[in-house]
Protein backbone atom coordinates (compact mmCIF):
# COMPACT_ATOMS: atom_id res chain seq x y z
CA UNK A 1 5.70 33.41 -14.37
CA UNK A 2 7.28 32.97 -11.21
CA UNK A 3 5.16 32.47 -7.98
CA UNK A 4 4.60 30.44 -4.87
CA UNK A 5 2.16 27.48 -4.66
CA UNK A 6 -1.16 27.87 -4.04
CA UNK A 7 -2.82 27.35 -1.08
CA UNK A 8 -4.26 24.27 -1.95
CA UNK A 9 -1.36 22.42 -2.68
CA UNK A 10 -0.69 20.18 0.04
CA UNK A 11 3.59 19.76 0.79
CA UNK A 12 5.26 16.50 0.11
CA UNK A 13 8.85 15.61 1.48
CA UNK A 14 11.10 13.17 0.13
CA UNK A 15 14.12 11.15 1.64
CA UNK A 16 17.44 12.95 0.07
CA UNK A 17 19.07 9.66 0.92
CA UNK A 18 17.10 6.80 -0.88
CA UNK A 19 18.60 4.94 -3.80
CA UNK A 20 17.51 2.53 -6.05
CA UNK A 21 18.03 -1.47 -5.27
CA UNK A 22 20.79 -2.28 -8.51
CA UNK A 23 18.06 -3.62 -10.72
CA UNK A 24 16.31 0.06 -10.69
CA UNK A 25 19.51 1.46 -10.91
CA UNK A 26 19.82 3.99 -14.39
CA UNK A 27 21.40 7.28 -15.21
CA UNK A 28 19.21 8.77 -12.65
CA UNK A 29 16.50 8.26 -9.42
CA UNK A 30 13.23 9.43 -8.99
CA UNK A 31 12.93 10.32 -5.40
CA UNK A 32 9.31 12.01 -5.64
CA UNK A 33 6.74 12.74 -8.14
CA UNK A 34 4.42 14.81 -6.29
CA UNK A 35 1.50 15.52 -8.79
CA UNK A 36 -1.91 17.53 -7.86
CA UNK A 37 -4.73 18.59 -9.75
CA UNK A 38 -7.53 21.06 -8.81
CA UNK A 39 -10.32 20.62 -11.23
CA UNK A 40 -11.93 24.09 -10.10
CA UNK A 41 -9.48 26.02 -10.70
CA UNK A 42 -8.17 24.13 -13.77
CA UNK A 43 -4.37 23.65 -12.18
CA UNK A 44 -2.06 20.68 -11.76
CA UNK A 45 0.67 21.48 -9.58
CA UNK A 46 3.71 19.10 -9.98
CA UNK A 47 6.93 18.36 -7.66
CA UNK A 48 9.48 16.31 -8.68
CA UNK A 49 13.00 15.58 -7.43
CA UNK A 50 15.32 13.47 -8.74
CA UNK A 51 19.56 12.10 -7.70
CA UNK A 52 21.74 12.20 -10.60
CA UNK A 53 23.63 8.50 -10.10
CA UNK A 54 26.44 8.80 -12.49
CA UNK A 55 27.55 10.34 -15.74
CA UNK A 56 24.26 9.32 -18.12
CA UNK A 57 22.38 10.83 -15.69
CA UNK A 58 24.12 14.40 -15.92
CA UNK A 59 23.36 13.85 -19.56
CA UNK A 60 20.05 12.63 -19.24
CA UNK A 61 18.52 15.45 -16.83
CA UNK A 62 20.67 18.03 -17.11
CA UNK A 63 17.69 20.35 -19.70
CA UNK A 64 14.29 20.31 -17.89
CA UNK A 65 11.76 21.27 -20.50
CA UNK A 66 7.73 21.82 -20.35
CA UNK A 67 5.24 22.07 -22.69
CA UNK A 68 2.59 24.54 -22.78
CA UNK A 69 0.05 25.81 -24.88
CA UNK A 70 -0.65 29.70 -24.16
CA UNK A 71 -3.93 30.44 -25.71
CA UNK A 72 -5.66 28.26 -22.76
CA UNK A 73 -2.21 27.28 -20.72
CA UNK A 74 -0.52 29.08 -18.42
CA UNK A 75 2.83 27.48 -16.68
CA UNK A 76 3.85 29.11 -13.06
CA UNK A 77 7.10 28.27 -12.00
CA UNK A 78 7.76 27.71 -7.67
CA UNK A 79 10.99 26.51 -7.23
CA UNK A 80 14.08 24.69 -9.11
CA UNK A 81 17.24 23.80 -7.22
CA UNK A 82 20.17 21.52 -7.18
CA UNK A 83 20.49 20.38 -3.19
CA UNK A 84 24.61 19.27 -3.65
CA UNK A 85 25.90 18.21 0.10
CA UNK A 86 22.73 19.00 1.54
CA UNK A 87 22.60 22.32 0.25
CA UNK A 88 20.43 24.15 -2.28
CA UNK A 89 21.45 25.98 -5.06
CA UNK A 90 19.02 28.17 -6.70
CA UNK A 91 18.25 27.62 -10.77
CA UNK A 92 15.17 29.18 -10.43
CA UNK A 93 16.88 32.79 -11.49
CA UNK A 94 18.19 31.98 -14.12
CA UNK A 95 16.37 32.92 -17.51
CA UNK A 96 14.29 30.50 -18.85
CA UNK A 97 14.13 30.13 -22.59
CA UNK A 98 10.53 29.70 -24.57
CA UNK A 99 10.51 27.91 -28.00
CA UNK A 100 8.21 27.30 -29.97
CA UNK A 101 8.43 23.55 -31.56
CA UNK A 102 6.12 22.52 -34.44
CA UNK A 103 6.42 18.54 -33.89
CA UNK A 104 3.92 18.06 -36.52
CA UNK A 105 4.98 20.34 -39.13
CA UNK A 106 6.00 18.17 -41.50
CA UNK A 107 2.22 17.52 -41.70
CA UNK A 108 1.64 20.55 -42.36
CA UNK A 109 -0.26 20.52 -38.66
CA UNK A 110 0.55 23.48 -36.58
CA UNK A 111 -0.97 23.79 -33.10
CA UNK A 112 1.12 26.62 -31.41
CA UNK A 113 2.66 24.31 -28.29
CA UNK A 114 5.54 26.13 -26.66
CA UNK A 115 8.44 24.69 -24.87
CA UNK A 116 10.01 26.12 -21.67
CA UNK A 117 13.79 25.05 -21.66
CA UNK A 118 15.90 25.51 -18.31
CA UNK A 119 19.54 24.41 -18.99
CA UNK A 120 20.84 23.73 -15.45
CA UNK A 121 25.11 24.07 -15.91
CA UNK A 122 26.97 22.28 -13.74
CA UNK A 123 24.66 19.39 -12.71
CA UNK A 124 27.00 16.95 -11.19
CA UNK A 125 26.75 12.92 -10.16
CA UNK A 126 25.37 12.88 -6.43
CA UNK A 127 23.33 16.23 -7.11
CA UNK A 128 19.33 16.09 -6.08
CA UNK A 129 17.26 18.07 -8.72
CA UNK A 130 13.78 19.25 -7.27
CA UNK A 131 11.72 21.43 -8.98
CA UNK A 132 7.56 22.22 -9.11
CA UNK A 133 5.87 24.12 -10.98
CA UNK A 134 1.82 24.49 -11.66
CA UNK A 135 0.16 24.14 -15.36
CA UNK A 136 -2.75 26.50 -15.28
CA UNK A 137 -5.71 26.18 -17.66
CA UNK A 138 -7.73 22.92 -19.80
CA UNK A 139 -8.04 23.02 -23.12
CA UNK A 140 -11.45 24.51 -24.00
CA UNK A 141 -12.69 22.10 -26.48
CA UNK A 142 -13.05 19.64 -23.71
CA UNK A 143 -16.04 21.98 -21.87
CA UNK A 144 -16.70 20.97 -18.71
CA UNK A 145 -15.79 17.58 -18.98
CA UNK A 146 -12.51 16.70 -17.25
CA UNK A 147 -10.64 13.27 -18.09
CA UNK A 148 -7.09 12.27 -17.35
CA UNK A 149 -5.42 9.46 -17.84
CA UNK A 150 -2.38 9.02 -15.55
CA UNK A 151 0.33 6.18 -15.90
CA UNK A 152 2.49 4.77 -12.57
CA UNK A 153 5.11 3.00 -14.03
CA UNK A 154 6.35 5.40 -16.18
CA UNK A 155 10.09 4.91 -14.12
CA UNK A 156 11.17 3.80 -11.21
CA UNK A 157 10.67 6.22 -8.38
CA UNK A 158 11.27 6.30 -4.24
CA UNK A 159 7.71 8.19 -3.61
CA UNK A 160 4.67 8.70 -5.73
CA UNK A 161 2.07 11.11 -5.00
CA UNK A 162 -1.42 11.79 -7.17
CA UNK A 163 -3.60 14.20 -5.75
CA UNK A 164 -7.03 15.06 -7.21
CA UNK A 165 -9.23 17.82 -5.90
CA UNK A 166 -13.17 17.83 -6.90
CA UNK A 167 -15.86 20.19 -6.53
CA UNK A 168 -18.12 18.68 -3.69
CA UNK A 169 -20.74 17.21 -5.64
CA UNK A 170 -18.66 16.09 -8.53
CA UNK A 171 -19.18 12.12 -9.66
CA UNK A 172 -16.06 10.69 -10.65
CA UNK A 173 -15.80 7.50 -12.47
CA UNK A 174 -12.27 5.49 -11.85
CA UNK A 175 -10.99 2.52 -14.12
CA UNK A 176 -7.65 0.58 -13.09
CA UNK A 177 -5.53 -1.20 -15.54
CA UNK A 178 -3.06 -3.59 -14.37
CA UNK A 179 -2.44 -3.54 -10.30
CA UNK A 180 -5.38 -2.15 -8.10
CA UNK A 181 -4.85 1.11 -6.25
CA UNK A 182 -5.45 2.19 -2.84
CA UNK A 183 -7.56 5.22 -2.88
CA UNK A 184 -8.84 7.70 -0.44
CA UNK A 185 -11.61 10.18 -0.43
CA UNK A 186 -11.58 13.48 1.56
């Protein structure tokens, strides 16, 4: 499904031109991950753009792939491009292909997951790859109990971004690991 955002989603720019000191420095940079979850409406919109620093990179982040699961999960696709000399090429019209991928089926465990695959051809070094996209719908068996657990150092990255929208009303209980965050309330 192809769509814009919705109106909720609150837009995040990035610097095109950061780079990583040397000791960050990898296949690949991080310039945002923009990530933002609306609890009523069961979506988590993501935005995430990245610089392709040399030839591992290409490699590396040339396949974007997400996992979905469509009897509760739908995933809405906004925007993929390649910005190359400060201009953006288009991936988003390309086909996308959905697989589905057992990971567990040598268990015998089967839970119907399926994998959209975008190959993006001709990703070169000193290309910026931005895409977002929204995951729509929580897995039932949870009711209405909503937990997330969400990990910052995952990979080095310019700008971070975690946005989480409550019904007013809604108690939410917090619990840091590791370096205390700054956090805001609306």
């Amino acid at each position: 499904v192809l769509k814009e955002e919705a109106s909720w989603v609150e837009q995040v720019s990035f610097d095109q031109n950061a780079r990583p000191s040397d000791d960050q420095a990898k296949g690949y940079y991080y310039l945002l991950q923009d990530e933002q979850e609306h609890i009523a409406s069961q979506s988590r919109y993501h935005h995430y753009a990245y610089v392709i620093l040399n030839e591992e990179g290409v490699q590396q982040m040339a396949d974007l792939s997400f996992d979905f699961d469509p009897s509760y999960q739908k995933i809405i696709f906004h925007q993929l491009k390649i910005i190359r000399d400060g201009k953006a090429i288009n991936k988003l019209t390309r086909n996308v292909k959905t697989i589905r991928r057992e990971e567990s089926m040598d268990r015998y465990l089967y839970d119907g997951t399926e994998t959209a695959i975008f190959n993006l051809e001709d990703v070169r070094v000193g290309d910026i790859v931005e895409y977002s996209f929204t995951r729509q719908g929580y897995n039932p068996v949870f009711g209405n109990i909503y937990s997330h657990i969400q990990y910052f150092n995952t990979y080095s990255k310019e700008k971070y971004v975690f946005r989480l929208l409550a019904p007013a009303g809604t108690t939410l209980h917090f619990k840091n690991f590791g370096d205390a965050l700054t956090m805001r309330e609306n």
